[in-house]
PDB file of N, CA and C in Angstrom:
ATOM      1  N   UNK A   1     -20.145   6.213   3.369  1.00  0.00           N
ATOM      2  CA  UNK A   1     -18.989   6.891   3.930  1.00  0.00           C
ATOM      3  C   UNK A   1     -17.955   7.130   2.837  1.00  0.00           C
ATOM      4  N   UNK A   2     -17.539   8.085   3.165  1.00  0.00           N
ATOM      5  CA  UNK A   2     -16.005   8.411   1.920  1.00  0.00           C
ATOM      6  C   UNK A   2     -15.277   7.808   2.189  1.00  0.00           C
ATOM      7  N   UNK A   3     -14.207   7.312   0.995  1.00  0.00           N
ATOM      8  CA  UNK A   3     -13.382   6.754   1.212  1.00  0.00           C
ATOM      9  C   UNK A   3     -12.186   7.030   0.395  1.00  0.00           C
ATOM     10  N   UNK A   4     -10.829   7.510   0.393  1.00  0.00           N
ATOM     11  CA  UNK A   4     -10.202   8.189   0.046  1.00  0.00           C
ATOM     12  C   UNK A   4      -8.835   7.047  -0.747  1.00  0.00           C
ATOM     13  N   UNK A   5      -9.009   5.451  -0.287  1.00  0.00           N
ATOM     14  CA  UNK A   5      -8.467   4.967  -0.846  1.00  0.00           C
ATOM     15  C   UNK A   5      -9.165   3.115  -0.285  1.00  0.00           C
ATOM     16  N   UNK A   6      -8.688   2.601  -1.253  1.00  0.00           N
ATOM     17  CA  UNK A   6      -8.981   0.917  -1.055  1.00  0.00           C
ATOM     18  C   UNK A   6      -8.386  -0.126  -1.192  1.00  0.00           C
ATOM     19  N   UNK A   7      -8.445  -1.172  -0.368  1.00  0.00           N
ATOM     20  CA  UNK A   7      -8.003  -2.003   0.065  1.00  0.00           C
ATOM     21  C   UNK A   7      -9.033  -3.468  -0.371  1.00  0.00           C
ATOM     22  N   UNK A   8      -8.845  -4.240  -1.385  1.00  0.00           N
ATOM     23  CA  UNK A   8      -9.310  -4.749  -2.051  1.00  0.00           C
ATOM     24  C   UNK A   8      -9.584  -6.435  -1.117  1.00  0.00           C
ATOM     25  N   UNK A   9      -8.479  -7.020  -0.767  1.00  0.00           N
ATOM     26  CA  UNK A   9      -8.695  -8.160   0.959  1.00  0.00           C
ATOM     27  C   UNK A   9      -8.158  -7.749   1.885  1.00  0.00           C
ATOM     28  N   UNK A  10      -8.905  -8.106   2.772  1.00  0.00           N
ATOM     29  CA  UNK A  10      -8.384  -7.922   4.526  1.00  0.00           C
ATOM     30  C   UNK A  10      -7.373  -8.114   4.588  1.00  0.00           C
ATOM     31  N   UNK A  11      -6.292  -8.991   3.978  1.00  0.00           N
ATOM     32  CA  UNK A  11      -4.816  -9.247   4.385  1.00  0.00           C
ATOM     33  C   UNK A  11      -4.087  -8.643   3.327  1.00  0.00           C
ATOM     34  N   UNK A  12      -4.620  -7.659   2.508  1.00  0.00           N
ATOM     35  CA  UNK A  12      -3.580  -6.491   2.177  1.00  0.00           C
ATOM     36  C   UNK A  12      -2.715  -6.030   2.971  1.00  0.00           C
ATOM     37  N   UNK A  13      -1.429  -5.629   2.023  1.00  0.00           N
ATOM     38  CA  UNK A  13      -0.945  -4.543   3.219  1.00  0.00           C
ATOM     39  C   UNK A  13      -0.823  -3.361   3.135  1.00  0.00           C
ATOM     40  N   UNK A  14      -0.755  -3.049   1.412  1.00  0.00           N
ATOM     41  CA  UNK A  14      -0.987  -1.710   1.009  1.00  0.00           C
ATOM     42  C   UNK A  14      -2.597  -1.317   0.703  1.00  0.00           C
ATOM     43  N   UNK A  15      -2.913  -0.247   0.324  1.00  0.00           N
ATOM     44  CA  UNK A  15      -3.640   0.546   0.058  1.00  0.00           C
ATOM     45  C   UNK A  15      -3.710   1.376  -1.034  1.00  0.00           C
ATOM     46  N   UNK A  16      -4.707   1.416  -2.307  1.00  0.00           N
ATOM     47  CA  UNK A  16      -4.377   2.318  -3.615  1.00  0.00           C
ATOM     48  C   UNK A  16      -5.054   3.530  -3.613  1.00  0.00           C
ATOM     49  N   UNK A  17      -4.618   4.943  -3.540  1.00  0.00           N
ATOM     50  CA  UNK A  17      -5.127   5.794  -3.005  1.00  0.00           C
ATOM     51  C   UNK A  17      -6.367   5.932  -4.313  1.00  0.00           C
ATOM     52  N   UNK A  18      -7.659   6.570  -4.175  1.00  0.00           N
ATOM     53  CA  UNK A  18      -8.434   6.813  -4.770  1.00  0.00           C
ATOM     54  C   UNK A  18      -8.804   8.541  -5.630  1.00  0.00           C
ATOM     55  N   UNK A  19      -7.768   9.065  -4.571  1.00  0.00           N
ATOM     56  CA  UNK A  19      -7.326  10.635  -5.147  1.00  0.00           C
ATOM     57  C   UNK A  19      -6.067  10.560  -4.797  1.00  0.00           C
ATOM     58  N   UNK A  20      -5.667  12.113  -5.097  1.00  0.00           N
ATOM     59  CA  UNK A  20      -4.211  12.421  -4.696  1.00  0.00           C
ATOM     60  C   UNK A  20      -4.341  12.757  -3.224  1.00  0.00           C
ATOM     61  N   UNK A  21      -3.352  12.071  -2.341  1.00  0.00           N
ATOM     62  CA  UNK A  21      -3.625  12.298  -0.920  1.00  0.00           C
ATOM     63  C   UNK A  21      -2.498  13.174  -0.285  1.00  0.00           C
ATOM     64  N   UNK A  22      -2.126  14.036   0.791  1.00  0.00           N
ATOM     65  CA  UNK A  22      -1.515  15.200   1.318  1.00  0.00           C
ATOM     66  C   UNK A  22      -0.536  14.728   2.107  1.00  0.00           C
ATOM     67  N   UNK A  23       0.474  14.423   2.247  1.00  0.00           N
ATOM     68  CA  UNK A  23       1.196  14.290   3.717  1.00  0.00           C
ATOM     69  C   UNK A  23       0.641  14.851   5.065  1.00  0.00           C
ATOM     70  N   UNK A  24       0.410  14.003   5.817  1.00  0.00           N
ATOM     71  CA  UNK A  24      -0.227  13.922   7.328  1.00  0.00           C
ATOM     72  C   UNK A  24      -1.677  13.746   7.305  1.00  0.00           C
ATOM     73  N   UNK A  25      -2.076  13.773   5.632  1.00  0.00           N
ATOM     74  CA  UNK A  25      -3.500  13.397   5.805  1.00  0.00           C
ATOM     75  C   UNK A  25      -3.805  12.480   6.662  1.00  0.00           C
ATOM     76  N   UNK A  26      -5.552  12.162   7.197  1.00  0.00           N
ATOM     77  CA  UNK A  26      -5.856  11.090   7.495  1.00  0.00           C
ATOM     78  C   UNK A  26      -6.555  10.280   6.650  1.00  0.00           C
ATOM     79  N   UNK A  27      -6.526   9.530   5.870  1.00  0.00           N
ATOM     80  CA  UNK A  27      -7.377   8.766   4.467  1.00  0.00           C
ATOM     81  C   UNK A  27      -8.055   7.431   5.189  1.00  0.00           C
ATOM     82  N   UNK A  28      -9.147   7.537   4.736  1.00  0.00           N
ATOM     83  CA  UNK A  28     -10.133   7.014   5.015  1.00  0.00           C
ATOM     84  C   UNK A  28      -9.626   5.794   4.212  1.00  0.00           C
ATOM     85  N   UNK A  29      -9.659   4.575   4.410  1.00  0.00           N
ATOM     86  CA  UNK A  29      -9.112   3.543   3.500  1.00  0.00           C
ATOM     87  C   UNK A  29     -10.459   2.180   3.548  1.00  0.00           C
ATOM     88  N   UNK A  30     -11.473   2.102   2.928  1.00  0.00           N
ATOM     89  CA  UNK A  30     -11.978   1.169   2.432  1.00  0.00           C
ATOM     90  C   UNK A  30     -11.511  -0.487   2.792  1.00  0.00           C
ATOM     91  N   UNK A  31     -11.538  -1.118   3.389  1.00  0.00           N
ATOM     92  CA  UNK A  31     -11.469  -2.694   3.621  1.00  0.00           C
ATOM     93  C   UNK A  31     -12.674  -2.995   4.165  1.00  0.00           C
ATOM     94  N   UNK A  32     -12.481  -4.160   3.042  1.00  0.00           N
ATOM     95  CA  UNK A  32     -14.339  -4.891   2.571  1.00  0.00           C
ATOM     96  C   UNK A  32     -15.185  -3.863   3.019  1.00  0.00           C
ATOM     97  N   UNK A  33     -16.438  -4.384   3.876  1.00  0.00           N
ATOM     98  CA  UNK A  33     -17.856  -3.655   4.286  1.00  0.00           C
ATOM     99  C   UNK A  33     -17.156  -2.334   5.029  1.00  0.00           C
ATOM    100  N   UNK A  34     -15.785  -1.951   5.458  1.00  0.00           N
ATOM    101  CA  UNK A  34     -15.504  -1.413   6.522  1.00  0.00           C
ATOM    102  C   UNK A  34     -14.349  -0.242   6.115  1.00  0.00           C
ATOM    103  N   UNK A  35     -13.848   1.229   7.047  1.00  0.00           N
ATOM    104  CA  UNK A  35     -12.993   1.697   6.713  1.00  0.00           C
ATOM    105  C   UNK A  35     -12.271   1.714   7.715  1.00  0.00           C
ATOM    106  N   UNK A  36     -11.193   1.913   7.730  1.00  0.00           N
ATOM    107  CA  UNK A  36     -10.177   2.249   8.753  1.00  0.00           C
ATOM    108  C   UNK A  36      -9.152   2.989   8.062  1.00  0.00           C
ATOM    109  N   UNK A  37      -8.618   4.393   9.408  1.00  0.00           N
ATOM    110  CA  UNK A  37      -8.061   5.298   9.249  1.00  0.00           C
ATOM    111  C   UNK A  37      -6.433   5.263   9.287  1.00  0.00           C
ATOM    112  N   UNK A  38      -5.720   6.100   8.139  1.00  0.00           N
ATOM    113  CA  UNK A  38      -4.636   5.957   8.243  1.00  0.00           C
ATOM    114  C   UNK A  38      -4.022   6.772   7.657  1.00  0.00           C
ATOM    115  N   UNK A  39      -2.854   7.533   8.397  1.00  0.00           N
ATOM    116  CA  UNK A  39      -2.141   8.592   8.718  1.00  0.00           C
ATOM    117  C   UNK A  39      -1.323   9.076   7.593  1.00  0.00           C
ATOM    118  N   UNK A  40      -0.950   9.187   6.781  1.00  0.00           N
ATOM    119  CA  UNK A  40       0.269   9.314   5.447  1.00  0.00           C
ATOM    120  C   UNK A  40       1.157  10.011   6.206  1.00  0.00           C
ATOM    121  N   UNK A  41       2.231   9.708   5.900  1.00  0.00           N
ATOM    122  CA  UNK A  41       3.799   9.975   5.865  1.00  0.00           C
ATOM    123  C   UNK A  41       3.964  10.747   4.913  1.00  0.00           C
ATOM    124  N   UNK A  42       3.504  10.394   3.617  1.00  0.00           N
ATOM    125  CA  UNK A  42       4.072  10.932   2.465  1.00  0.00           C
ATOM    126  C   UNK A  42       2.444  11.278   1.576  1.00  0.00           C
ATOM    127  N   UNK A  43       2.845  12.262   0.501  1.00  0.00           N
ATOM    128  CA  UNK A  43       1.711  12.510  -0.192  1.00  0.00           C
ATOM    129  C   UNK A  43       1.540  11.575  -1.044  1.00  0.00           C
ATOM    130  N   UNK A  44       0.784  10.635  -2.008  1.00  0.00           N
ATOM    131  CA  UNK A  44       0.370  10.063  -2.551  1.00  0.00           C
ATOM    132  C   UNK A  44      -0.454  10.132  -3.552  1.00  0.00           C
ATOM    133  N   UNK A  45       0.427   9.744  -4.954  1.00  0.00           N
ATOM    134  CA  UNK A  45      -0.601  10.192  -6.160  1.00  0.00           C
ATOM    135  C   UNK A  45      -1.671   9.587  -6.087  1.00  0.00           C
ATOM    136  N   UNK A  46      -3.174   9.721  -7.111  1.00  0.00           N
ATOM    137  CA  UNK A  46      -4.216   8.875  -7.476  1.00  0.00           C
ATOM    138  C   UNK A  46      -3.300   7.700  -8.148  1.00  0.00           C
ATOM    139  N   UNK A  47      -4.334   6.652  -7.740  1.00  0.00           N
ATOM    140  CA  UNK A  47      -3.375   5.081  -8.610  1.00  0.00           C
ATOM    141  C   UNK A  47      -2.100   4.394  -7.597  1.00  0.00           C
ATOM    142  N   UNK A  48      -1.713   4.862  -6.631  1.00  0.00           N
ATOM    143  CA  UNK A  48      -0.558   4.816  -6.331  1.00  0.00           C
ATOM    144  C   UNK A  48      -0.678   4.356  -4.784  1.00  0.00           C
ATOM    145  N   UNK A  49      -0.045   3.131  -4.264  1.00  0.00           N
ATOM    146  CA  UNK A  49       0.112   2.345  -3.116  1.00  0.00           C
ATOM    147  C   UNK A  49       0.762   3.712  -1.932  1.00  0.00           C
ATOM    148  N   UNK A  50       0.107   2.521  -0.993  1.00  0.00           N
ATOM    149  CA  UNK A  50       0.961   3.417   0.561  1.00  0.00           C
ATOM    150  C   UNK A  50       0.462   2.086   1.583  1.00  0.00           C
ATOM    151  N   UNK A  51       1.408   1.685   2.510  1.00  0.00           N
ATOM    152  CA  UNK A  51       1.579   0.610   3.627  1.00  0.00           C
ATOM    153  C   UNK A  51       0.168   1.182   4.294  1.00  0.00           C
ATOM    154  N   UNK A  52      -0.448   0.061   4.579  1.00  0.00           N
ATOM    155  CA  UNK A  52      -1.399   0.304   5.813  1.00  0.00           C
ATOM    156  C   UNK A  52      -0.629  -0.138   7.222  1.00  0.00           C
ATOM    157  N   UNK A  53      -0.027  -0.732   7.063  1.00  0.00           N
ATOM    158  CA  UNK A  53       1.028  -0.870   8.706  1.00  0.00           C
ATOM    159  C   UNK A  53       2.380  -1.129   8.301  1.00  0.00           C
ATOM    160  N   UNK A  54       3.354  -1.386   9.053  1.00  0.00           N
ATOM    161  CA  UNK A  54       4.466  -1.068   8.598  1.00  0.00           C
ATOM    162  C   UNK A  54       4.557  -2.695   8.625  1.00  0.00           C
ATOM    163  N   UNK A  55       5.961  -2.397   7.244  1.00  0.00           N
ATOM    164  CA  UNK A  55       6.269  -3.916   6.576  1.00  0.00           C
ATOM    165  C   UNK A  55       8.014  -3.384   6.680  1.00  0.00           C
ATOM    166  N   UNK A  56       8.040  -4.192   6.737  1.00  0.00           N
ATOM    167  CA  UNK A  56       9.563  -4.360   7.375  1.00  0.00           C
ATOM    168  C   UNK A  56      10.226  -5.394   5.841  1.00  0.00           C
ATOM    169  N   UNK A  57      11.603  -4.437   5.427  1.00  0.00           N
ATOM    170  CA  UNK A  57      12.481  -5.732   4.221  1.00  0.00           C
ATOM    171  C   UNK A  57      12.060  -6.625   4.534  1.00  0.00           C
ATOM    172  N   UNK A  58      11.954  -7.228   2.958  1.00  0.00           N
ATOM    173  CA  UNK A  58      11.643  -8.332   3.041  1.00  0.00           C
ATOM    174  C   UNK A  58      10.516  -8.956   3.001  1.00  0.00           C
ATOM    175  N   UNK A  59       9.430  -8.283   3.519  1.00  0.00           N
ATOM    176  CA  UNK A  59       7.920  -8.263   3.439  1.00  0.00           C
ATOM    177  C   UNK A  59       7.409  -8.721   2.379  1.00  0.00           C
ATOM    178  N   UNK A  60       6.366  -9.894   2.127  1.00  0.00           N
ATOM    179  CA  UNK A  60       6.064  -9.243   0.747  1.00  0.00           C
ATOM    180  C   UNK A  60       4.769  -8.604   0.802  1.00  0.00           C
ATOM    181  N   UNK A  61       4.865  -8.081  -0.274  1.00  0.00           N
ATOM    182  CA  UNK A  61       3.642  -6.733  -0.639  1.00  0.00           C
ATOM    183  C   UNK A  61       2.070  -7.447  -0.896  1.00  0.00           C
ATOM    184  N   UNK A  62       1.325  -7.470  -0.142  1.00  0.00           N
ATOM    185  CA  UNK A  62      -0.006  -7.958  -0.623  1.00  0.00           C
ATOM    186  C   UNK A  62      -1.272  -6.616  -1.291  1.00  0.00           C
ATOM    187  N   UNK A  63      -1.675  -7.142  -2.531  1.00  0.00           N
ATOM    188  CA  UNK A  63      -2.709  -6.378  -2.792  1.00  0.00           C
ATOM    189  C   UNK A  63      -3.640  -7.003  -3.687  1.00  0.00           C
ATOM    190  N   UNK A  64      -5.011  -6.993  -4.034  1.00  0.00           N
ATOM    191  CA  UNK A  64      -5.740  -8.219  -4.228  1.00  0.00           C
ATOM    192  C   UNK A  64      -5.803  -9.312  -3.912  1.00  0.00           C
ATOM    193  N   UNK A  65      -5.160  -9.262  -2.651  1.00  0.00           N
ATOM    194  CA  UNK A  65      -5.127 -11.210  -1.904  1.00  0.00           C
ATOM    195  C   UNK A  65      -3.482 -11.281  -2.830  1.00  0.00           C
ATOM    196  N   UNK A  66      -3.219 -10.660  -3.484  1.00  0.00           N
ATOM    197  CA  UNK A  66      -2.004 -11.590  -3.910  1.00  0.00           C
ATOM    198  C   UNK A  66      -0.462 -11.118  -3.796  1.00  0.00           C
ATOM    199  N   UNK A  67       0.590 -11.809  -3.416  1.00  0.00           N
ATOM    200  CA  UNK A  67       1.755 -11.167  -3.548  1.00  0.00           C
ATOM    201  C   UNK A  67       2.178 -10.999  -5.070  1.00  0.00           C
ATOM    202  N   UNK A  68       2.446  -9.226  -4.761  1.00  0.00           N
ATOM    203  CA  UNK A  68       2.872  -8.355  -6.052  1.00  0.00           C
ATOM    204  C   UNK A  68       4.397  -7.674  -5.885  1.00  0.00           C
ATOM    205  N   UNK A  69       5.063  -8.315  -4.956  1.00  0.00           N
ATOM    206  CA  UNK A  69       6.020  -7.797  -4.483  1.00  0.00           C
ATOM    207  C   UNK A  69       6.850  -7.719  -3.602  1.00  0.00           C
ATOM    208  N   UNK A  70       8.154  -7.614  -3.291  1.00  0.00           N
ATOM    209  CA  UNK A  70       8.964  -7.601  -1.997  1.00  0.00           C
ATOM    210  C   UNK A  70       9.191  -6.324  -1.569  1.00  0.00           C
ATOM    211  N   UNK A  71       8.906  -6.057   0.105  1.00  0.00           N
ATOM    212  CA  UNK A  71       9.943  -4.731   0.437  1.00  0.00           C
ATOM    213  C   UNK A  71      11.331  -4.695   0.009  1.00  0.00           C
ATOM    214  N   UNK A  72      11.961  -3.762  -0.451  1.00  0.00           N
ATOM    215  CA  UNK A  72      13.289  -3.845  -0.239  1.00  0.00           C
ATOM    216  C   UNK A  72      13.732  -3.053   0.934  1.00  0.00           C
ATOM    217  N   UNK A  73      12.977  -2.562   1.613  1.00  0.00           N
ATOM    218  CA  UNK A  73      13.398  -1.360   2.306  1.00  0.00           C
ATOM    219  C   UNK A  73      12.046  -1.531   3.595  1.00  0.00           C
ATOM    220  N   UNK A  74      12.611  -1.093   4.491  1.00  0.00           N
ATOM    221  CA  UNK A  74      11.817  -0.748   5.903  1.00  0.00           C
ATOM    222  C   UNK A  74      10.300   0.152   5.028  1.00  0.00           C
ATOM    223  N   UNK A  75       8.779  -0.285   5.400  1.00  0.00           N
ATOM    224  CA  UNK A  75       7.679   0.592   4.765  1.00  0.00           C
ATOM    225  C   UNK A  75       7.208   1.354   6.084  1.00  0.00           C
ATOM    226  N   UNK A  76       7.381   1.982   6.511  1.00  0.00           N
ATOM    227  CA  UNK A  76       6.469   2.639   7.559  1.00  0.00           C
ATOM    228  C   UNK A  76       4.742   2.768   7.013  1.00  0.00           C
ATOM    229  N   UNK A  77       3.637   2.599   7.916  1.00  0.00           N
ATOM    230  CA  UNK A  77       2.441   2.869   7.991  1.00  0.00           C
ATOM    231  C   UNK A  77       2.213   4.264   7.109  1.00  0.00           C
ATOM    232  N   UNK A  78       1.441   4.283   6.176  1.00  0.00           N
ATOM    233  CA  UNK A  78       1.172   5.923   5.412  1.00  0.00           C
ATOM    234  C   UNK A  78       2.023   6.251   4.201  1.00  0.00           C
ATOM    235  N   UNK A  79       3.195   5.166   4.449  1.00  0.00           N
ATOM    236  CA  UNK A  79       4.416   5.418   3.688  1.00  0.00           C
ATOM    237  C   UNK A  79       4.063   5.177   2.093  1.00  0.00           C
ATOM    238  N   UNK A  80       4.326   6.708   1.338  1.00  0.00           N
ATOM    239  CA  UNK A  80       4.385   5.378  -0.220  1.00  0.00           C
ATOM    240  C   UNK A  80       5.000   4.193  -0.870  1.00  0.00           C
ATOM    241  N   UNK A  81       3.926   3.180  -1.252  1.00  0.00           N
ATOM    242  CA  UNK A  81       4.926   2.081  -1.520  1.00  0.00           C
ATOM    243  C   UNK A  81       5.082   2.241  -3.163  1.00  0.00           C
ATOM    244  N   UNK A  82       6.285   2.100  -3.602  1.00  0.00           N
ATOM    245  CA  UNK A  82       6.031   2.250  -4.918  1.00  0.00           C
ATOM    246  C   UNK A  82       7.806   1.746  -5.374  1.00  0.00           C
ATOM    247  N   UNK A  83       8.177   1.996  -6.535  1.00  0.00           N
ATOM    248  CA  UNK A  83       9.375   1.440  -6.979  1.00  0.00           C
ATOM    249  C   UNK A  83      10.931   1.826  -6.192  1.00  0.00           C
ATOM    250  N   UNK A  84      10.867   2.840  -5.406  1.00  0.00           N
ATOM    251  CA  UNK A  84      11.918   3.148  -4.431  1.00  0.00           C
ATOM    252  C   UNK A  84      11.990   2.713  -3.038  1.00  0.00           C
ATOM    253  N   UNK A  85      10.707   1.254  -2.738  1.00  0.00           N
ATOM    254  CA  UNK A  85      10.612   0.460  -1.661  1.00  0.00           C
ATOM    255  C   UNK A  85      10.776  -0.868  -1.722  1.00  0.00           C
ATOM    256  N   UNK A  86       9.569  -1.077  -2.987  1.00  0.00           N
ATOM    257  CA  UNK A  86       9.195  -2.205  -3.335  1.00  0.00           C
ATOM    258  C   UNK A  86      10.379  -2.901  -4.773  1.00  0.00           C
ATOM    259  N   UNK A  87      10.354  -4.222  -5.015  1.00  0.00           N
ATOM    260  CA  UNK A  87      11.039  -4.995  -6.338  1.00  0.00           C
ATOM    261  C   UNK A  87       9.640  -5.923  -6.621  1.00  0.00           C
ATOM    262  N   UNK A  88       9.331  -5.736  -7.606  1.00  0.00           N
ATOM    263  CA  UNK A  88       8.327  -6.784  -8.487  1.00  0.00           C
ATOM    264  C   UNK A  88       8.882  -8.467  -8.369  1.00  0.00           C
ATOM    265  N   UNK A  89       8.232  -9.126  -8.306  1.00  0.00           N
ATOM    266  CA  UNK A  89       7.995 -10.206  -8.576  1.00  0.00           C
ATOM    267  C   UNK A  89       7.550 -10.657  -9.315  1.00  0.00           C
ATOM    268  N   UNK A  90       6.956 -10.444 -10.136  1.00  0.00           N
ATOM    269  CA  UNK A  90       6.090 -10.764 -11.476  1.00  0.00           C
ATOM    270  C   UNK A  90       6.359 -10.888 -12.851  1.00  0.00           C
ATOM    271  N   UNK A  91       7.364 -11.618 -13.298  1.00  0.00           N
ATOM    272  CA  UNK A  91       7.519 -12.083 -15.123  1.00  0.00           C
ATOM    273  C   UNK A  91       8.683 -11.391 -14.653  1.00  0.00           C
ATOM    274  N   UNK A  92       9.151 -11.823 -13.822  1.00  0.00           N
ATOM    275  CA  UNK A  92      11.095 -11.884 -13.904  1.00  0.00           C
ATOM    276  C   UNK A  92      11.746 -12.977 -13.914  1.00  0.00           C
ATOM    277  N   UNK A  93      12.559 -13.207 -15.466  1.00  0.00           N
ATOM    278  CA  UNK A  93      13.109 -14.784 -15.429  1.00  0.00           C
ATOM    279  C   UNK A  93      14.588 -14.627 -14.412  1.00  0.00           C
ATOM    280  N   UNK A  94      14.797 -14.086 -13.645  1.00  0.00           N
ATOM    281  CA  UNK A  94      15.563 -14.438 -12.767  1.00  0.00           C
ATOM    282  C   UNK A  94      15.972 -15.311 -11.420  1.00  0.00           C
ATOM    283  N   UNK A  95      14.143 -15.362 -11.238  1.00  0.00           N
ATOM    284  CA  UNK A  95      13.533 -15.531 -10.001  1.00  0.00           C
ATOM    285  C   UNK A  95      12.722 -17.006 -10.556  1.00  0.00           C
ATOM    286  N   UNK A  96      13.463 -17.795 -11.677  1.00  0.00           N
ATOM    287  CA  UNK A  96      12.008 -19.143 -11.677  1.00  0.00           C
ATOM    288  C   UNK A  96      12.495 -20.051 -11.232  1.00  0.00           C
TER     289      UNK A  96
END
């Protein structure tokens, strides 16, 4: 089956698109043996996250099983997640 983007563990919450995807597409999204469908909000470069369900501030961002991140901002489902949602967590001495 095609799959238009992937989801690397089941308790992801984003999704890394595998092409460039369209606003209102439906993208086929890859988790494990399985796909499930999901709607974009927004268009989405290749390389580049989008919420598989909505994450609400505050959230943190799962992708490879691991937190890579906080919402800062409400994510709607489809939504791109990327540096105008999300704040890194990762090798910031602010946060030790």
């Amino acid at each position: 089956m095609k799959r238009d983007a992937i989801s690397i563990k089941a308790g992801d919450n984003v999704a890394t698109a595998l092409r460039d995807l369209a606003r209102d597409e439906v993208a086929s999204v890859g988790v494990g043996d399985g796909t499930v469908p999901v709607t974009l909000v927004d268009a989405v470069e290749f390389g580049h996250k989008f919420a598989l369900h909505d994450i609400k501030a505050g959230d943190d961002i799962l992708k490879y099983g691991e937190v890579i991140g906080r919402a800062t901002l409400d994510i709607p489902a489809g939504a791109h997640a990327h540096v105008q949602n999300i704040e890194s967590l990762r090798g910031r001495g602010d946060l030790a």
